[in-house]
PDB file of N, CA and C in Angstrom:
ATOM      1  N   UNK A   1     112.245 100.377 154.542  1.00  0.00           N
ATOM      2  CA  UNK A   1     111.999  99.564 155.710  1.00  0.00           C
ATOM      3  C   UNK A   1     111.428 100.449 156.808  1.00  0.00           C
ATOM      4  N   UNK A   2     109.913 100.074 157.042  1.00  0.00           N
ATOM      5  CA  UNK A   2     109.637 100.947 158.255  1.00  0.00           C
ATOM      6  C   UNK A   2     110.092 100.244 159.688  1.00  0.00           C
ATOM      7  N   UNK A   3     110.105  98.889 159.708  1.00  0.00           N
ATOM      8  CA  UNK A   3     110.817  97.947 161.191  1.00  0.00           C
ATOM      9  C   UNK A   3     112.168  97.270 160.834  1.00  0.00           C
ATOM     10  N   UNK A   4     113.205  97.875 160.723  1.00  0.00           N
ATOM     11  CA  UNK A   4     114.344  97.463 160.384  1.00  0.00           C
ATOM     12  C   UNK A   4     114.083  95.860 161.590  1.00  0.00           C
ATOM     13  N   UNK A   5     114.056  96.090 163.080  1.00  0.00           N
ATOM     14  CA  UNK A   5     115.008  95.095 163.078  1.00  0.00           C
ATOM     15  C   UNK A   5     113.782  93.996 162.742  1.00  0.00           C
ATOM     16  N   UNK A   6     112.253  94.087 162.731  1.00  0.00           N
ATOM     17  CA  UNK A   6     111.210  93.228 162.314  1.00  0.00           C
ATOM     18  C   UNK A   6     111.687  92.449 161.103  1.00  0.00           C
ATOM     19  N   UNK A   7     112.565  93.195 159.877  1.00  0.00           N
ATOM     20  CA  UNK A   7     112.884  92.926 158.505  1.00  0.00           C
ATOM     21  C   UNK A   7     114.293  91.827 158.795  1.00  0.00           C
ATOM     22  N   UNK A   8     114.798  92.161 160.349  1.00  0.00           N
ATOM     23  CA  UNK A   8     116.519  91.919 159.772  1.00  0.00           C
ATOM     24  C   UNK A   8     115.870  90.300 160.840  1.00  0.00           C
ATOM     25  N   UNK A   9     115.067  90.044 161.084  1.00  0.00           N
ATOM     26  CA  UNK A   9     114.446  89.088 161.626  1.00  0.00           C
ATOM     27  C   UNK A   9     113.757  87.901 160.876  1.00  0.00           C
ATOM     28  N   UNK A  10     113.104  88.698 160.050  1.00  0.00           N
ATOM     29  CA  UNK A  10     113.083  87.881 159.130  1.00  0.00           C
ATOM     30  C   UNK A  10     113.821  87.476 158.226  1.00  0.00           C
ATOM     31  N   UNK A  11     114.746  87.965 157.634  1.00  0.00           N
ATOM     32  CA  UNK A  11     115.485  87.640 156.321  1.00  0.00           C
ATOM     33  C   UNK A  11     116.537  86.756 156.962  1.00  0.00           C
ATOM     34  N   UNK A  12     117.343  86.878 158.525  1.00  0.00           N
ATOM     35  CA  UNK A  12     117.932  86.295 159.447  1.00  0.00           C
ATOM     36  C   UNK A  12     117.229  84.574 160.403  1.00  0.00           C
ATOM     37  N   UNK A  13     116.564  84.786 160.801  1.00  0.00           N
ATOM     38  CA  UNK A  13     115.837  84.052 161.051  1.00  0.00           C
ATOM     39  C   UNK A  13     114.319  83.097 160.253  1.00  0.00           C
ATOM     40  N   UNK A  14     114.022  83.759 159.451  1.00  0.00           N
ATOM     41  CA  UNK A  14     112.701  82.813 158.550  1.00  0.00           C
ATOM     42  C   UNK A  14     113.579  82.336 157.463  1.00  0.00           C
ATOM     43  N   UNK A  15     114.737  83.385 156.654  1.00  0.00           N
ATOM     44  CA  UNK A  15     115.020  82.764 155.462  1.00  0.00           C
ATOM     45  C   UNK A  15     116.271  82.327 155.280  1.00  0.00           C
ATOM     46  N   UNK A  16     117.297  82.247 156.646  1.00  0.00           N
ATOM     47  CA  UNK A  16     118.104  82.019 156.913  1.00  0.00           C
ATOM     48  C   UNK A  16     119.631  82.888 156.663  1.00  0.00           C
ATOM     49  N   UNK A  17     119.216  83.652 156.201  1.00  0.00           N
ATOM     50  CA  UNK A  17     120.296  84.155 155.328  1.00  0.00           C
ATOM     51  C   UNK A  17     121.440  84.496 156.157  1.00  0.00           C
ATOM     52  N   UNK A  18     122.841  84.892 156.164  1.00  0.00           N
ATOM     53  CA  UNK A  18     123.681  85.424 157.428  1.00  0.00           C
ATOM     54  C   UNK A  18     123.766  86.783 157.243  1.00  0.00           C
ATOM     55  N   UNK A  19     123.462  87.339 158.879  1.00  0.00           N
ATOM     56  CA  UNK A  19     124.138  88.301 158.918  1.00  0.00           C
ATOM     57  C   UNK A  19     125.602  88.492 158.417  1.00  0.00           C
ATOM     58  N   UNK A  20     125.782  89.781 157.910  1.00  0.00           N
ATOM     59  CA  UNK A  20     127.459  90.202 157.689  1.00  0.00           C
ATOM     60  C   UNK A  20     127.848  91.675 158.533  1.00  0.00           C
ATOM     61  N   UNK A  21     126.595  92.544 158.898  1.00  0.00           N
ATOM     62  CA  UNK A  21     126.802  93.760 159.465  1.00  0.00           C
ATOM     63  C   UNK A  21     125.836  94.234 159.915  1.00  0.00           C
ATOM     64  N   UNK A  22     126.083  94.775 161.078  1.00  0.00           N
ATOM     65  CA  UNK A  22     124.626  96.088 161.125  1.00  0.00           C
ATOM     66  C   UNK A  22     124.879  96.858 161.956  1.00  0.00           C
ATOM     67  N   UNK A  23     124.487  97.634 161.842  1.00  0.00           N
ATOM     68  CA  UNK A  23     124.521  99.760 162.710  1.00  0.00           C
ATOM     69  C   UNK A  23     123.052  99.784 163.246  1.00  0.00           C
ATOM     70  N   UNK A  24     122.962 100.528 163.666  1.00  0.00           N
ATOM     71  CA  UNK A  24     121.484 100.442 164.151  1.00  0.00           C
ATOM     72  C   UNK A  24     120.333 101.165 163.352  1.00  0.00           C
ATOM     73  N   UNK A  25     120.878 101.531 161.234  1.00  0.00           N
ATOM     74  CA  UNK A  25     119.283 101.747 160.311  1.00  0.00           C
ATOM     75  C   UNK A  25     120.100 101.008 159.598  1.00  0.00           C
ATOM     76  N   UNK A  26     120.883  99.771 159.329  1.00  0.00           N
ATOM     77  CA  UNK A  26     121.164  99.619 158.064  1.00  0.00           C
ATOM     78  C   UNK A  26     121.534  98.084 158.285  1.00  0.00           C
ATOM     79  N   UNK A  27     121.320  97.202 157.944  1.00  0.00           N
ATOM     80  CA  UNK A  27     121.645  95.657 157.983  1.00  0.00           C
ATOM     81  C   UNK A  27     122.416  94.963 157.010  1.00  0.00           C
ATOM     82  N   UNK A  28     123.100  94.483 156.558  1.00  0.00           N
ATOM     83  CA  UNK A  28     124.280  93.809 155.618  1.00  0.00           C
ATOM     84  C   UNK A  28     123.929  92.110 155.475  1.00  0.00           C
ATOM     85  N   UNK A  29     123.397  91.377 154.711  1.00  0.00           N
ATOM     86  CA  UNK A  29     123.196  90.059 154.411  1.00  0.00           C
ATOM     87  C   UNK A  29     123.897  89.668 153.646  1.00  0.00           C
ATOM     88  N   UNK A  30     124.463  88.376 153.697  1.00  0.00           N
ATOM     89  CA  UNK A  30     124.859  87.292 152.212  1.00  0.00           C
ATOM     90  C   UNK A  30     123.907  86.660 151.976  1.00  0.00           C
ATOM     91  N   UNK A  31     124.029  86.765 150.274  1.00  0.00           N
ATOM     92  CA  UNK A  31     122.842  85.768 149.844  1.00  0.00           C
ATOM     93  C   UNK A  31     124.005  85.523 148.937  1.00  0.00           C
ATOM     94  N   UNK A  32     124.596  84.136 149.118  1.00  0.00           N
ATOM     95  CA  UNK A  32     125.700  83.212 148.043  1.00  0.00           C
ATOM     96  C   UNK A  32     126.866  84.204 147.645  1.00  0.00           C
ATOM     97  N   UNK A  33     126.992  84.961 148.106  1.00  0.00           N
ATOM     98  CA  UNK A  33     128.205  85.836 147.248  1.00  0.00           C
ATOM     99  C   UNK A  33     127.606  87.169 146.708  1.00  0.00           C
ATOM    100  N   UNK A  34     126.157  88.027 146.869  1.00  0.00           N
ATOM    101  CA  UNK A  34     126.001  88.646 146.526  1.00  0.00           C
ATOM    102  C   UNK A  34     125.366  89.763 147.757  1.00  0.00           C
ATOM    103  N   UNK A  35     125.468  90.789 148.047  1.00  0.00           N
ATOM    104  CA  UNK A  35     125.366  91.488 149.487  1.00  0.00           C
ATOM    105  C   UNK A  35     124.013  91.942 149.331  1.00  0.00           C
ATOM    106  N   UNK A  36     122.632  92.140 150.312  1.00  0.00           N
ATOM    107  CA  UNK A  36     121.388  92.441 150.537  1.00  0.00           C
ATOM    108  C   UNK A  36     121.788  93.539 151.715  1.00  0.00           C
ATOM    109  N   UNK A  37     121.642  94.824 151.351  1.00  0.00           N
ATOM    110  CA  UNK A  37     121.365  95.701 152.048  1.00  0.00           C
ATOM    111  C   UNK A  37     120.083  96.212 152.669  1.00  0.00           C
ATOM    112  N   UNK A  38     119.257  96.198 154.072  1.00  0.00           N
ATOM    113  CA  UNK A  38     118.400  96.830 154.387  1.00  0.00           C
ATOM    114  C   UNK A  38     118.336  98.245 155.342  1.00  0.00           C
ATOM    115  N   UNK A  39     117.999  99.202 154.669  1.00  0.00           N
ATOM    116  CA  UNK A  39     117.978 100.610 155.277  1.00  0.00           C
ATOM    117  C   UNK A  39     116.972 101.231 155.871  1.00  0.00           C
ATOM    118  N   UNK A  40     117.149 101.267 156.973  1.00  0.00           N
ATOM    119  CA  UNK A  40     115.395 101.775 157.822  1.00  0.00           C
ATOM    120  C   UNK A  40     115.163 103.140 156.816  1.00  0.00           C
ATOM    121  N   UNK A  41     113.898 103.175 156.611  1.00  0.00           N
ATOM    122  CA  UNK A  41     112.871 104.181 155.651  1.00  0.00           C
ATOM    123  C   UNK A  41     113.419 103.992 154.490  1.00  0.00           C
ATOM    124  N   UNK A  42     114.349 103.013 154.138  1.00  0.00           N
ATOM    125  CA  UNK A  42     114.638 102.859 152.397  1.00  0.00           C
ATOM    126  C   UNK A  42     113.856 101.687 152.114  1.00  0.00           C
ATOM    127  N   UNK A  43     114.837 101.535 151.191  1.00  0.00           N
ATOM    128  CA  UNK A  43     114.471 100.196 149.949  1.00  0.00           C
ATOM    129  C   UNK A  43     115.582  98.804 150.218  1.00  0.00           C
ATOM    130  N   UNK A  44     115.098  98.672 149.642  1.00  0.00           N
ATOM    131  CA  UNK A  44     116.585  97.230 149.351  1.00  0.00           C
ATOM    132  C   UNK A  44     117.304  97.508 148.428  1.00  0.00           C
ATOM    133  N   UNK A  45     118.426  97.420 148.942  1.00  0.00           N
ATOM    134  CA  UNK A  45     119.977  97.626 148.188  1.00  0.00           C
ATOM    135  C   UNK A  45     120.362  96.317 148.431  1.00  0.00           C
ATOM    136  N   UNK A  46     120.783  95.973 146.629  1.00  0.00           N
ATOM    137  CA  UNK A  46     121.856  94.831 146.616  1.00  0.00           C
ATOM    138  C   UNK A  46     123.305  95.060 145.838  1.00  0.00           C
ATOM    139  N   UNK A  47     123.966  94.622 146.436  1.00  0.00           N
ATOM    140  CA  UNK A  47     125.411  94.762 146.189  1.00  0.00           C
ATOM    141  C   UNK A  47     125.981  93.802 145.399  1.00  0.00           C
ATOM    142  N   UNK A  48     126.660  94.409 144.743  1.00  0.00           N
ATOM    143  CA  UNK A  48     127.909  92.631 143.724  1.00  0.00           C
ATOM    144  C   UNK A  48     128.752  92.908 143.823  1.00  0.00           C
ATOM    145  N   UNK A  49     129.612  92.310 144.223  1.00  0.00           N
ATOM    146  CA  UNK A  49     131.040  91.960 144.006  1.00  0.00           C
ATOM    147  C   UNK A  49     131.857  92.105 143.367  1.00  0.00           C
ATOM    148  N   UNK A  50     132.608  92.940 142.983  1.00  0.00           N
ATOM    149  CA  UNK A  50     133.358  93.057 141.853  1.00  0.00           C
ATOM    150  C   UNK A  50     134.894  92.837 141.814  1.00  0.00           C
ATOM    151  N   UNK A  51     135.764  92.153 141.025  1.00  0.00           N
ATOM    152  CA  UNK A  51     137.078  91.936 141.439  1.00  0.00           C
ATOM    153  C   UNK A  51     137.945  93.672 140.993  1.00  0.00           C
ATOM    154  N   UNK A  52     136.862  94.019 140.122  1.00  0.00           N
ATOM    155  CA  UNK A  52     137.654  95.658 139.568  1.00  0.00           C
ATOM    156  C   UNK A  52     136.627  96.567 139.188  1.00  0.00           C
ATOM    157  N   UNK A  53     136.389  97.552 140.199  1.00  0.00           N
ATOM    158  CA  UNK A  53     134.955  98.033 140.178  1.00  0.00           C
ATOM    159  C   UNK A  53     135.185  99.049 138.688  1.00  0.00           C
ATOM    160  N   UNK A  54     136.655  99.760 138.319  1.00  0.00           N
ATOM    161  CA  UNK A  54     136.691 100.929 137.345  1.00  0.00           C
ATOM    162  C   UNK A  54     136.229  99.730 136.237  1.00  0.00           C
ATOM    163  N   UNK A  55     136.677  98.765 136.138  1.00  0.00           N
ATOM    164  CA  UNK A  55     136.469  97.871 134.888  1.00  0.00           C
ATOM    165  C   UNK A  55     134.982  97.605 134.656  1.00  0.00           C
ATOM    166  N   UNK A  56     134.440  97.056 136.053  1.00  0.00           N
ATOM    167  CA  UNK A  56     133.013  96.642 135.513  1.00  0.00           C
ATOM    168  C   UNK A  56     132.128  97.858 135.379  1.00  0.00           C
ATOM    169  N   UNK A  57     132.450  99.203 136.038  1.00  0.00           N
ATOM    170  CA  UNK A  57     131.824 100.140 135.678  1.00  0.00           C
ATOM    171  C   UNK A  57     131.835 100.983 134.410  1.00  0.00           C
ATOM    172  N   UNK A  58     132.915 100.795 133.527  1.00  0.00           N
ATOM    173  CA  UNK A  58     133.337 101.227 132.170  1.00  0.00           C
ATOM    174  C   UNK A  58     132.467 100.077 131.733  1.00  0.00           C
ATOM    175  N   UNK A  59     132.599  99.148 131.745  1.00  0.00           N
ATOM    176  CA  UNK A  59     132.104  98.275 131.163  1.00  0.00           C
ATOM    177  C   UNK A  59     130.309  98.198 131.227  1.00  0.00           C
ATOM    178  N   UNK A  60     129.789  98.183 132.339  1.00  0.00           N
ATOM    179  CA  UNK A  60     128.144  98.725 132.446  1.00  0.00           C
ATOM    180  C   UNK A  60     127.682 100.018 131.716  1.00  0.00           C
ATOM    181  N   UNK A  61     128.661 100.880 131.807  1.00  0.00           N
ATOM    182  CA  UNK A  61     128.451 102.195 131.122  1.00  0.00           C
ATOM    183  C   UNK A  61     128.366 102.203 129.950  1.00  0.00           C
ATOM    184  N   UNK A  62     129.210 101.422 129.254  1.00  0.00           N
ATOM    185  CA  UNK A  62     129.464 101.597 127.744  1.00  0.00           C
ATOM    186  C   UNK A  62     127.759 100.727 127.248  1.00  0.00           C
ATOM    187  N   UNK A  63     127.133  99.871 128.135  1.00  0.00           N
ATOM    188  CA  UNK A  63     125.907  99.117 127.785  1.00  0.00           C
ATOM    189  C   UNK A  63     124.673 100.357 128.081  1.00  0.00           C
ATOM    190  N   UNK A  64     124.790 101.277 128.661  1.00  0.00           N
ATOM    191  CA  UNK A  64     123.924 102.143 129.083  1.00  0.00           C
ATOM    192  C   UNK A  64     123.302 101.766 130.219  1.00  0.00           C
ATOM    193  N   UNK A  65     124.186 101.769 130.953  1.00  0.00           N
ATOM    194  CA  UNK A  65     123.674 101.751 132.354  1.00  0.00           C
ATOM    195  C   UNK A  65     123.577 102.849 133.439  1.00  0.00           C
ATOM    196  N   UNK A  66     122.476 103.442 134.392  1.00  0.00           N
ATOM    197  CA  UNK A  66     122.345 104.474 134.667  1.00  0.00           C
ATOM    198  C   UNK A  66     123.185 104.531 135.872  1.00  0.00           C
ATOM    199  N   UNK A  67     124.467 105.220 135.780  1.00  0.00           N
ATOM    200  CA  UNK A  67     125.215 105.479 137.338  1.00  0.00           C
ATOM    201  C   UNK A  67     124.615 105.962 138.000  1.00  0.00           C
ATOM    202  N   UNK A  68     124.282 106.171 139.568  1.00  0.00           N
ATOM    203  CA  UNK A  68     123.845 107.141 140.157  1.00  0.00           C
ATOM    204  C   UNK A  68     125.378 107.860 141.156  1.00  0.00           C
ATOM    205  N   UNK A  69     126.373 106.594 141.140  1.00  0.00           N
ATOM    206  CA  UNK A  69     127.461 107.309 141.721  1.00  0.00           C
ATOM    207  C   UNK A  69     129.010 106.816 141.253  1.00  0.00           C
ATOM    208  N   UNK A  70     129.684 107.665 140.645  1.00  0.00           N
ATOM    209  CA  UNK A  70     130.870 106.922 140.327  1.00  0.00           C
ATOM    210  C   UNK A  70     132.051 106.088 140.992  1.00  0.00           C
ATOM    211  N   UNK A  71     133.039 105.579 140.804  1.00  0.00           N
ATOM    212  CA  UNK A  71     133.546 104.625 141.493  1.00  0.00           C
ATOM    213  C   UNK A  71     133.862 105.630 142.775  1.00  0.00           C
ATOM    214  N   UNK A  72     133.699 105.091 144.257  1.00  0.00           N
ATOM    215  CA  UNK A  72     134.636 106.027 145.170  1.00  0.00           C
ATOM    216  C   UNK A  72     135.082 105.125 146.515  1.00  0.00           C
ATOM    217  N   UNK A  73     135.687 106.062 146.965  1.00  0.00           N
ATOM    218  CA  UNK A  73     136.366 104.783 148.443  1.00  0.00           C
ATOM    219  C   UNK A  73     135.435 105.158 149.290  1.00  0.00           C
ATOM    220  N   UNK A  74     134.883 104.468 150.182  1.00  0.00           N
ATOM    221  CA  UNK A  74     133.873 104.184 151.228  1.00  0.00           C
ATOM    222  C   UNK A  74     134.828 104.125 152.475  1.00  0.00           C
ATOM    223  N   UNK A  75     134.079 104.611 153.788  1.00  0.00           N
ATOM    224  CA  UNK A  75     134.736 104.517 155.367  1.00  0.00           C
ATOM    225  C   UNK A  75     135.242 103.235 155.240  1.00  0.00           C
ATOM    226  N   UNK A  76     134.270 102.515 155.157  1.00  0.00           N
ATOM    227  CA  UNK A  76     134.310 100.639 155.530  1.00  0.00           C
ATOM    228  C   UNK A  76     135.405 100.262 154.720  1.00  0.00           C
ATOM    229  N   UNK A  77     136.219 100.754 153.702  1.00  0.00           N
ATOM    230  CA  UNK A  77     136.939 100.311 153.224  1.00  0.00           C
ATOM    231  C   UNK A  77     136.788  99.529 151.933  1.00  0.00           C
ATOM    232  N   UNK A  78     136.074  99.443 151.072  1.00  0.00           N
ATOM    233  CA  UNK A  78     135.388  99.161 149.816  1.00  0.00           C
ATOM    234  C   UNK A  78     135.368 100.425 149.510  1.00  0.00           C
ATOM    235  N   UNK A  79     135.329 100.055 147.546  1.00  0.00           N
ATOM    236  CA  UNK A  79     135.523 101.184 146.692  1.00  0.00           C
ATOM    237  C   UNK A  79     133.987 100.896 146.058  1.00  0.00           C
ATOM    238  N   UNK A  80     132.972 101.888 145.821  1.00  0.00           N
ATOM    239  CA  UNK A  80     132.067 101.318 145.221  1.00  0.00           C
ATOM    240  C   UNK A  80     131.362 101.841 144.057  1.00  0.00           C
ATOM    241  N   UNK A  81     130.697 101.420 143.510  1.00  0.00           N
ATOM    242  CA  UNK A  81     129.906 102.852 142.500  1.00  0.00           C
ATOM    243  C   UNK A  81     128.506 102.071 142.220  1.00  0.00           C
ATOM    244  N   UNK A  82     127.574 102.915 142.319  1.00  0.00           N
ATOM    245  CA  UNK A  82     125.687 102.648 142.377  1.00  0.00           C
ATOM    246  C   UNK A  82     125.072 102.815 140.889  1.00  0.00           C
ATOM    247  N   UNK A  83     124.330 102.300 140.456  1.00  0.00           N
ATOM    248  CA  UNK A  83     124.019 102.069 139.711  1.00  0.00           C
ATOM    249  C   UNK A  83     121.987 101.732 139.542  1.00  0.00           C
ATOM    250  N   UNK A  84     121.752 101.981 138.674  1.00  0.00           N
ATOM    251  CA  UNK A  84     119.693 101.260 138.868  1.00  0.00           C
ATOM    252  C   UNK A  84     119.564 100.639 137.676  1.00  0.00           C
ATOM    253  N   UNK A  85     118.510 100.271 137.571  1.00  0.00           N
ATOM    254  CA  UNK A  85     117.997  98.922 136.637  1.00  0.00           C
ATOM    255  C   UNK A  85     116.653  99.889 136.067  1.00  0.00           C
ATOM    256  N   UNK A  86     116.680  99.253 135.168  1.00  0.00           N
ATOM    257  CA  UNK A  86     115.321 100.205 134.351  1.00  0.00           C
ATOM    258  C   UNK A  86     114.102 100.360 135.101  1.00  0.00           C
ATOM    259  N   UNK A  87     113.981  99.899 136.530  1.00  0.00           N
ATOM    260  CA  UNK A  87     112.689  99.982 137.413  1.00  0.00           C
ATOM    261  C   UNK A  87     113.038 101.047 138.710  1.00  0.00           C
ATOM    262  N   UNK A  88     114.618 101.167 138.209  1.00  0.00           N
ATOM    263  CA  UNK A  88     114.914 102.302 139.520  1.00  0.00           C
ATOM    264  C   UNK A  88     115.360 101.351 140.837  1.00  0.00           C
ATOM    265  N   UNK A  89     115.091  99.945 140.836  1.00  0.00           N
ATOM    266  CA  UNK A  89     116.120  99.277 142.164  1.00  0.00           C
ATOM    267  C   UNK A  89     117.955  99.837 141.970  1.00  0.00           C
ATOM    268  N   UNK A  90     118.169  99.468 142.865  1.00  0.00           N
ATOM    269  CA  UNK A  90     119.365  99.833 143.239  1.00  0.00           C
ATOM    270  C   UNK A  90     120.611  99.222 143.268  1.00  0.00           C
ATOM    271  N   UNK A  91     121.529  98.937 142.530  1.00  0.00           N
ATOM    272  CA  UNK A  91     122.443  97.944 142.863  1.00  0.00           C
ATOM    273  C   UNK A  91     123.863  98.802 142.723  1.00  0.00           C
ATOM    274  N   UNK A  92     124.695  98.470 143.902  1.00  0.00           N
ATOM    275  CA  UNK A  92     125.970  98.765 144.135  1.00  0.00           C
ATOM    276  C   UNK A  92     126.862  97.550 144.049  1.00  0.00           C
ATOM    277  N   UNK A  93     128.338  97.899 143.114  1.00  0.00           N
ATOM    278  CA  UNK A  93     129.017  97.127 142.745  1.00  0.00           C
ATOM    279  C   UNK A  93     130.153  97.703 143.604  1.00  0.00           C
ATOM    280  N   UNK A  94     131.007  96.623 144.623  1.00  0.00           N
ATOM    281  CA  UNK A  94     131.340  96.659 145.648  1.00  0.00           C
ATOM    282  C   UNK A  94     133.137  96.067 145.635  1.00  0.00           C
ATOM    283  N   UNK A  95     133.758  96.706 145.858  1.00  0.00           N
ATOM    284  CA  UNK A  95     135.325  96.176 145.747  1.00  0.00           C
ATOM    285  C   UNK A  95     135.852  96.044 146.921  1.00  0.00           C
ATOM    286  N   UNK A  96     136.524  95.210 148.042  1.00  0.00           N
ATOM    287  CA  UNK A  96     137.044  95.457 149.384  1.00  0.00           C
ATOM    288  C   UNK A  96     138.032  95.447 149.034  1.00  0.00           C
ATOM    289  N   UNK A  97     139.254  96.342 149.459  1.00  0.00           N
ATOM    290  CA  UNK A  97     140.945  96.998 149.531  1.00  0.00           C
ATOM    291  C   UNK A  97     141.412  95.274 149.891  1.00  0.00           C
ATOM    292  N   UNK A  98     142.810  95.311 149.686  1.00  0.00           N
ATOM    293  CA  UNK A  98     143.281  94.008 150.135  1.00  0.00           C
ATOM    294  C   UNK A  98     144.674  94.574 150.981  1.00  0.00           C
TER     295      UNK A  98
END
């Protein structure tokens, strides 16, 4: 994203989507249950949900899926672990503490 807030304008306002967070390089969307991350000078990060991140990550792994980070606890309080898709997008599977 070279205009974060140009991007968080649109995806907020043209496509409706809700805000859930933002810092001033990084924006947080819902799209139905699944999290849209935008990062000034990145890419798009999308997030899933997971009810047990060690499970679904044993479980992606054993299919050959490329980790880029193993399960860990995050500031925000979610446990998460990153992962890419055979094109190199990005998806993080996302647990919040209860």
């Amino acid at each position: 994203m070279s205009d974060l807030k140009r991007a968080a304008a649109f995806y907020e306002n043209v496509l409706g989507l809700k805000k859930i967070r933002e810092w001033s390089n990084y924006v947080v969307f819902d799209v139905g249950g699944v999290q849209l991350g935008l990062k000034l000078g990145g890419k798009l990060e999308i997030f899933l949900l997971a009810d047990n991140i060690e499970k679904a990550y044993q479980s992606l792994k054993e299919k050959g899926v490329k980790f880029v980070t193993q399960p860990m606890d995050q500031p925000w309080g979610a446990r998460t672990a990153t992962f890419v898709d055979p094109d190199g997008n990005m998806f993080t599977l996302e647990h919040f503490k209860r």
